[in-house]
C-alpha atoms as a PDB file:
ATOM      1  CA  UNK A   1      36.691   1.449 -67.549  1.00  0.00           C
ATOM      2  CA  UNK A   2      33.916   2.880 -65.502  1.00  0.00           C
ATOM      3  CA  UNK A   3      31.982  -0.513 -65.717  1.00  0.00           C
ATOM      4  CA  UNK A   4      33.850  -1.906 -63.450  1.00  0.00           C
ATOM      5  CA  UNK A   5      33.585   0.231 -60.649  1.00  0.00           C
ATOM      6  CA  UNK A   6      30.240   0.724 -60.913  1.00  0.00           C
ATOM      7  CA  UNK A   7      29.115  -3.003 -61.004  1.00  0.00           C
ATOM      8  CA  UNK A   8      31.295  -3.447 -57.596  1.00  0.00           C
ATOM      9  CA  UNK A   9      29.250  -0.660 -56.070  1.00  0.00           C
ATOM     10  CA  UNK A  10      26.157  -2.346 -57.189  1.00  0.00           C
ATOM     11  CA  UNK A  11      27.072  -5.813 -55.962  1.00  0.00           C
ATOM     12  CA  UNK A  12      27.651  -3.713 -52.572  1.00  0.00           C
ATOM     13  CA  UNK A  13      24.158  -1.770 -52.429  1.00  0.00           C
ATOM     14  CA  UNK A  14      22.753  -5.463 -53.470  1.00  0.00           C
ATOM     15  CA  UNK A  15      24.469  -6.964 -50.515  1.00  0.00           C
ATOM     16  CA  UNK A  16      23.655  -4.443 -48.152  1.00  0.00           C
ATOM     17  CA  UNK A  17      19.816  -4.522 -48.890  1.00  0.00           C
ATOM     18  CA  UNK A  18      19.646  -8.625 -48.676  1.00  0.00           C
ATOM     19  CA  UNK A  19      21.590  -8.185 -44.821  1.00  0.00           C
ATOM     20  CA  UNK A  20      19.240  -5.335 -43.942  1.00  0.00           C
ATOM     21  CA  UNK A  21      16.042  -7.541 -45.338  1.00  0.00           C
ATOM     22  CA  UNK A  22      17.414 -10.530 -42.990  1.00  0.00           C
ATOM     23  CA  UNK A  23      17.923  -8.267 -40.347  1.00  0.00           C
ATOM     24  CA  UNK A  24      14.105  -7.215 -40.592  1.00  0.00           C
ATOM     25  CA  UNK A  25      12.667 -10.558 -40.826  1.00  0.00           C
ATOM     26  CA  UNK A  26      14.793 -11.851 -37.900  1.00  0.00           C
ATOM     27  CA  UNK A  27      13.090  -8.928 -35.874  1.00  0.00           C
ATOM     28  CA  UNK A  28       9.416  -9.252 -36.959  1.00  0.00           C
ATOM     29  CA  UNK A  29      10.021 -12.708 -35.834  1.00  0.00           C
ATOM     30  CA  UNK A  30       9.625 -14.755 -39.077  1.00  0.00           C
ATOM     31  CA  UNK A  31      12.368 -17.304 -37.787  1.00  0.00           C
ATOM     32  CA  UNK A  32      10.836 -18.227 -34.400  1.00  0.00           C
ATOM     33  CA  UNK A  33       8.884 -21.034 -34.302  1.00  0.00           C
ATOM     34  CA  UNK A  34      10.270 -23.327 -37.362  1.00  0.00           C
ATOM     35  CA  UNK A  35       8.915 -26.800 -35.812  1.00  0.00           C
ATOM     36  CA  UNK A  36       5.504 -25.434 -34.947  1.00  0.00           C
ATOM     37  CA  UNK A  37       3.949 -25.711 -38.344  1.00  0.00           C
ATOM     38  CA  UNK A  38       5.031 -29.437 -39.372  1.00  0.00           C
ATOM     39  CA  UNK A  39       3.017 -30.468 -35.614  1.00  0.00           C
ATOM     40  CA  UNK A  40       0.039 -28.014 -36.092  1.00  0.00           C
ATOM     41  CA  UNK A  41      -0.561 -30.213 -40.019  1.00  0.00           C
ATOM     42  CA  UNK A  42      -0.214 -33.526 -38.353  1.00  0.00           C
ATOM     43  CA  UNK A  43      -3.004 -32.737 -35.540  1.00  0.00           C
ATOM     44  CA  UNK A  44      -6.668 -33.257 -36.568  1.00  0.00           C
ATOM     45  CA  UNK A  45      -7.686 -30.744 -33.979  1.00  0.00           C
ATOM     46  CA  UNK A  46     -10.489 -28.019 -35.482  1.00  0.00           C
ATOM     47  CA  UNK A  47     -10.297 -24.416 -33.502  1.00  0.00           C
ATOM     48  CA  UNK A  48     -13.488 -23.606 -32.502  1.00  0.00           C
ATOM     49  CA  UNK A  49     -15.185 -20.309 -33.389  1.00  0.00           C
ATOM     50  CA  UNK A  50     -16.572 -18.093 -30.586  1.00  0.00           C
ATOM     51  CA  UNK A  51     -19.931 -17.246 -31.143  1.00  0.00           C
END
């Protein structure tokens, strides 16, 4: 009987750390620029080094 309860509070902690992951990456910025990397592979544009 004690399975039951304890896989709910699992599923919970689970849930929890996915939201606060997605929270994290939204703030380090991971989701703001999704375009820019499909146009940066399509130019033929080298960067040039400063030397």
């Amino acid at each position: 009987m004690r399975t039951i309860p304890m896989l709910i509070m699992l599923s919970i902690c689970l849930g929890v750390a996915a939201w606060l992951f997605f929270l994290w990456s939204v703030k380090s910025g991971q989701y703001d620029d999704i375009e820019g990397p499909k146009h940066r592979m399509l130019e033929d544009e080298e960067e040039e080094e400063d030397s």
